[in-house]
C-alpha atoms as a PDB file:
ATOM      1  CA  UNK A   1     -68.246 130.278-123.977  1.00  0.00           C
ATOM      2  CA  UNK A   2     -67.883 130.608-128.167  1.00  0.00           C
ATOM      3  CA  UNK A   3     -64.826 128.478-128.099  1.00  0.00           C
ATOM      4  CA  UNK A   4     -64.497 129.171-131.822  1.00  0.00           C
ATOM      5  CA  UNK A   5     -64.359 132.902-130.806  1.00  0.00           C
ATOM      6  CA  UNK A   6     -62.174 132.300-128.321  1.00  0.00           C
ATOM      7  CA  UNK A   7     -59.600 129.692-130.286  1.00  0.00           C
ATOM      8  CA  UNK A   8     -59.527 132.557-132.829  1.00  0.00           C
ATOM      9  CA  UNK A   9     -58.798 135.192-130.540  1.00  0.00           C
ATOM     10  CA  UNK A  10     -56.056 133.171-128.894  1.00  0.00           C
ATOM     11  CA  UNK A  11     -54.284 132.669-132.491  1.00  0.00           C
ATOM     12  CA  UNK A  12     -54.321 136.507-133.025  1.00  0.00           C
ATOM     13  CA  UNK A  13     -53.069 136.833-129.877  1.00  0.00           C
ATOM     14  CA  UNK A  14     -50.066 134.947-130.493  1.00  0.00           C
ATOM     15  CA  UNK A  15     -50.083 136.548-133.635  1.00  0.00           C
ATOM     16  CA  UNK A  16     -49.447 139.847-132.002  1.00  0.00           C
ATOM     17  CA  UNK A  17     -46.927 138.457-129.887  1.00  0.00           C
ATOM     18  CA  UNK A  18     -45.198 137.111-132.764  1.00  0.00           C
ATOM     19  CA  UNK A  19     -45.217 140.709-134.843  1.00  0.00           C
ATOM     20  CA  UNK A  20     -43.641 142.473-131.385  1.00  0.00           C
ATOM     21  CA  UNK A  21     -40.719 139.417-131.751  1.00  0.00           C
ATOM     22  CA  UNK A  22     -40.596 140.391-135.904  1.00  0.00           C
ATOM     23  CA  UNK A  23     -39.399 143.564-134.405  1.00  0.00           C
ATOM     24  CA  UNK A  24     -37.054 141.995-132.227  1.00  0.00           C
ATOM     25  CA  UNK A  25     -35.920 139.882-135.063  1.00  0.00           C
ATOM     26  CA  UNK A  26     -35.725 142.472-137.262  1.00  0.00           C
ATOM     27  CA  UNK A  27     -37.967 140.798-139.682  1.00  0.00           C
ATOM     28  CA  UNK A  28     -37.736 143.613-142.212  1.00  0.00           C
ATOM     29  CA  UNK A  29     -34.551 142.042-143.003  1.00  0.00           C
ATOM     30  CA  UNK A  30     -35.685 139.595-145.050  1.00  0.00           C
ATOM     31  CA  UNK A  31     -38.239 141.785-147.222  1.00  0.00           C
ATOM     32  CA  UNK A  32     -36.901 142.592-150.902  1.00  0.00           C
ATOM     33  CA  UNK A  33     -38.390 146.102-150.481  1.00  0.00           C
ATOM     34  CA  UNK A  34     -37.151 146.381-146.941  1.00  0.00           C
ATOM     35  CA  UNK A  35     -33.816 144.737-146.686  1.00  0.00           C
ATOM     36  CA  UNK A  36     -32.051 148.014-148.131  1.00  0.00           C
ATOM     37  CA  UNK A  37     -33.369 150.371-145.996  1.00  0.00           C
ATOM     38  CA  UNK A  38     -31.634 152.048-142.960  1.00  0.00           C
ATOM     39  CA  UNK A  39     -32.284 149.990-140.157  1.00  0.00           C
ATOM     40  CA  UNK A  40     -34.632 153.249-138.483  1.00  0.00           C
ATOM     41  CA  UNK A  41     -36.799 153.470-141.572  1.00  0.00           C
ATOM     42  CA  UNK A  42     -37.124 149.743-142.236  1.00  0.00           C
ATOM     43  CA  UNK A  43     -38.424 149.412-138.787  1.00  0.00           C
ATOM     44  CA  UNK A  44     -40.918 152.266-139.522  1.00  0.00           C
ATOM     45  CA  UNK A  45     -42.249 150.760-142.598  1.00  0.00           C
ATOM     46  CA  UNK A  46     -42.517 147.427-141.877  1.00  0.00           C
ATOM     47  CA  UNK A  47     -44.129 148.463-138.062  1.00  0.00           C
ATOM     48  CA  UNK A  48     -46.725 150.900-140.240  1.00  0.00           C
ATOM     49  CA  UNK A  49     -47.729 148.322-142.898  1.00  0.00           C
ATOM     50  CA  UNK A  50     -49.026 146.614-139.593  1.00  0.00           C
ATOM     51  CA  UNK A  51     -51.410 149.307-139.035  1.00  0.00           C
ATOM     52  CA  UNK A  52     -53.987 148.647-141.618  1.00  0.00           C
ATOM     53  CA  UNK A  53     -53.894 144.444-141.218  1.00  0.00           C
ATOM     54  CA  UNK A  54     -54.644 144.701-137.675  1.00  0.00           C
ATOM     55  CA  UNK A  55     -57.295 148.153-138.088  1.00  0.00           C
ATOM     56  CA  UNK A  56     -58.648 145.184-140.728  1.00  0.00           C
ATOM     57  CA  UNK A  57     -59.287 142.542-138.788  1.00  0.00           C
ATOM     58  CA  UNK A  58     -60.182 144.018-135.946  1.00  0.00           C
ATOM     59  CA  UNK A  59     -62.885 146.672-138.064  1.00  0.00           C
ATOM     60  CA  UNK A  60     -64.138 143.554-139.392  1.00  0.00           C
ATOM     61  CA  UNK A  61     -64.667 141.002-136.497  1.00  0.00           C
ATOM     62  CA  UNK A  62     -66.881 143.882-134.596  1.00  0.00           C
ATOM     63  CA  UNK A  63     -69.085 144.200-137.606  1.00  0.00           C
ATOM     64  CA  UNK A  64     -69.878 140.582-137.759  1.00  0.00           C
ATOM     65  CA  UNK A  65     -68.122 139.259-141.047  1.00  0.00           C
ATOM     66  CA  UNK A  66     -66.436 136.596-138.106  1.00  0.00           C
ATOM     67  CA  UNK A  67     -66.272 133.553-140.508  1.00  0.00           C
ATOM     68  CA  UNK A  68     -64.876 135.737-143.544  1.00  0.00           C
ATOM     69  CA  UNK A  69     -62.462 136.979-141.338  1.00  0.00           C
ATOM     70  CA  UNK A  70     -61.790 133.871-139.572  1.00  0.00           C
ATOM     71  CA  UNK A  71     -61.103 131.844-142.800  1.00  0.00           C
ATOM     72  CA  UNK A  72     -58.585 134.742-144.107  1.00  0.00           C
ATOM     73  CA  UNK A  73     -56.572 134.647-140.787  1.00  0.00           C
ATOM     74  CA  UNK A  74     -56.637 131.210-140.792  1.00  0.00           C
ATOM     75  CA  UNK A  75     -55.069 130.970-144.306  1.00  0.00           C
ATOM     76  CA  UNK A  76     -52.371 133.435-143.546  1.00  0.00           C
ATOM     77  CA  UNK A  77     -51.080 131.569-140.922  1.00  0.00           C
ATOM     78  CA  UNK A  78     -50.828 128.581-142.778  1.00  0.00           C
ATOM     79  CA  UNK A  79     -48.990 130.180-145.580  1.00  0.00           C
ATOM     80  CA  UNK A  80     -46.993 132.509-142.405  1.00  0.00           C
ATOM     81  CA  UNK A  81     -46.140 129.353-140.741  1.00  0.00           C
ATOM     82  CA  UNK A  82     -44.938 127.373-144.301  1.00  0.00           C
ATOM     83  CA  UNK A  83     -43.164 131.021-145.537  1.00  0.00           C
ATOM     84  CA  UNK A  84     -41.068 130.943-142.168  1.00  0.00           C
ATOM     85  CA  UNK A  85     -40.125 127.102-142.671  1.00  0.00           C
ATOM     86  CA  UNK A  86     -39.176 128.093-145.734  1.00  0.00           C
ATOM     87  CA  UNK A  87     -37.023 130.754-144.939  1.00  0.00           C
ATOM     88  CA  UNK A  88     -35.473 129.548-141.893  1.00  0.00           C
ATOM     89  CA  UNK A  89     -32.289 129.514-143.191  1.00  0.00           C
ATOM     90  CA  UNK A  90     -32.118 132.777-144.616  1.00  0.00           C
ATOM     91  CA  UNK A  91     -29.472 134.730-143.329  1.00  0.00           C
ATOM     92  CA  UNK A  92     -31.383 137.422-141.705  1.00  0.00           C
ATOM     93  CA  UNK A  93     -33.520 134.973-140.412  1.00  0.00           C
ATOM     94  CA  UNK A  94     -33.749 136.253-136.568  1.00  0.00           C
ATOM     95  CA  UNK A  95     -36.046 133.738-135.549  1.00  0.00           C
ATOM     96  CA  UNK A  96     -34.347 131.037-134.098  1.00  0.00           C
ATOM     97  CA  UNK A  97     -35.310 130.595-130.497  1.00  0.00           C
ATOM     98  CA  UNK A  98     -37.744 128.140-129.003  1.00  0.00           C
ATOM     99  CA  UNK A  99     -39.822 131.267-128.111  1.00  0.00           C
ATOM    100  CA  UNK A 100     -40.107 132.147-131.335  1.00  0.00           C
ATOM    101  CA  UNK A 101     -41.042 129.172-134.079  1.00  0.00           C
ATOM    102  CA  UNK A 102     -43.223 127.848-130.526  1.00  0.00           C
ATOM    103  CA  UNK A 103     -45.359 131.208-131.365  1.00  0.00           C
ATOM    104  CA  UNK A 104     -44.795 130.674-135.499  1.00  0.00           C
ATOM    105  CA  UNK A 105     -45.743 127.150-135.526  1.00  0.00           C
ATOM    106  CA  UNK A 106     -48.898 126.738-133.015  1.00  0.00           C
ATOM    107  CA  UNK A 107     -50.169 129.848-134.905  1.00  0.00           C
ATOM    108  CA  UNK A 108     -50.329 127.223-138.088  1.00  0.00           C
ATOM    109  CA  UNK A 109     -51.651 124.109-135.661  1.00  0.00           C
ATOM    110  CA  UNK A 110     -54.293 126.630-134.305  1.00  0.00           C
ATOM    111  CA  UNK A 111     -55.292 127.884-137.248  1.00  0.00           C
ATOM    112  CA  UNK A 112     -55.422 124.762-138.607  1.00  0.00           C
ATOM    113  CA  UNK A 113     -57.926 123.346-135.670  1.00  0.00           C
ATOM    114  CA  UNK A 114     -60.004 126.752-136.167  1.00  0.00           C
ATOM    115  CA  UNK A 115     -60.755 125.763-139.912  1.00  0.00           C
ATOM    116  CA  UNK A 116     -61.604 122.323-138.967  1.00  0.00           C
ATOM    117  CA  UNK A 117     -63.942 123.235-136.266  1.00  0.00           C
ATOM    118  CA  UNK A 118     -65.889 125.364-138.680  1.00  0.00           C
ATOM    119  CA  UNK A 119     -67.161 122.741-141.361  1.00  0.00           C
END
């Protein structure tokens, strides 16, 4: 088994899970651009702008740029993981539950083991 491979598809797994709690949350909330939207169209937005990170990443691991791709998902959820700590008290902050900083912050520890295992 590639257990780099598989480490990094786990943390984008998790990643996924945390986007479908952003909705949950309401994540769009706490975006300048976003925050004064109508609840229906902020959801649209922020859902869309998903679109072409994940057609990214995706696009990219199955034409074999894995370690470019690997290092730039890596270092988003490191700065995800800080950004959230740093926002956690914001007042649309949604993401309180166990559930949800347990997917935010092992995101960050994986990430963090990924980029170690790969020097």
């Amino acid at each position: 088994m590639n257990w780099m491979l598989a480490l990094f598809a786990l943390n984008f797994s998790l990643l996924l899970l945390h986007e479908m709690d952003a909705i949950r949350a309401k994540e769009w909330k706490m975006f300048i651009f976003l925050k004064d939207m109508k609840e229906q169209t902020g959801y649209c937005v922020f859902a869309l702008v998903h679109l072409p990170l994940y057609f990214l990443v995706i696009y990219l691991m199955a034409h074999l740029y894995a370690r470019q791709v690997f290092l730039l998902v890596d270092g988003f959820l490191i700065v995800h993981a800080v950004i959230h700590f740093l926002f956690r008290k914001h007042a649309a902050n949604g993401f309180h539950s166990a559930y949800s900083n347990m997917l935010i912050y092992s995101m960050a520890v994986l990430a963090i083991a990924h980029f170690v295992m790969m020097f």
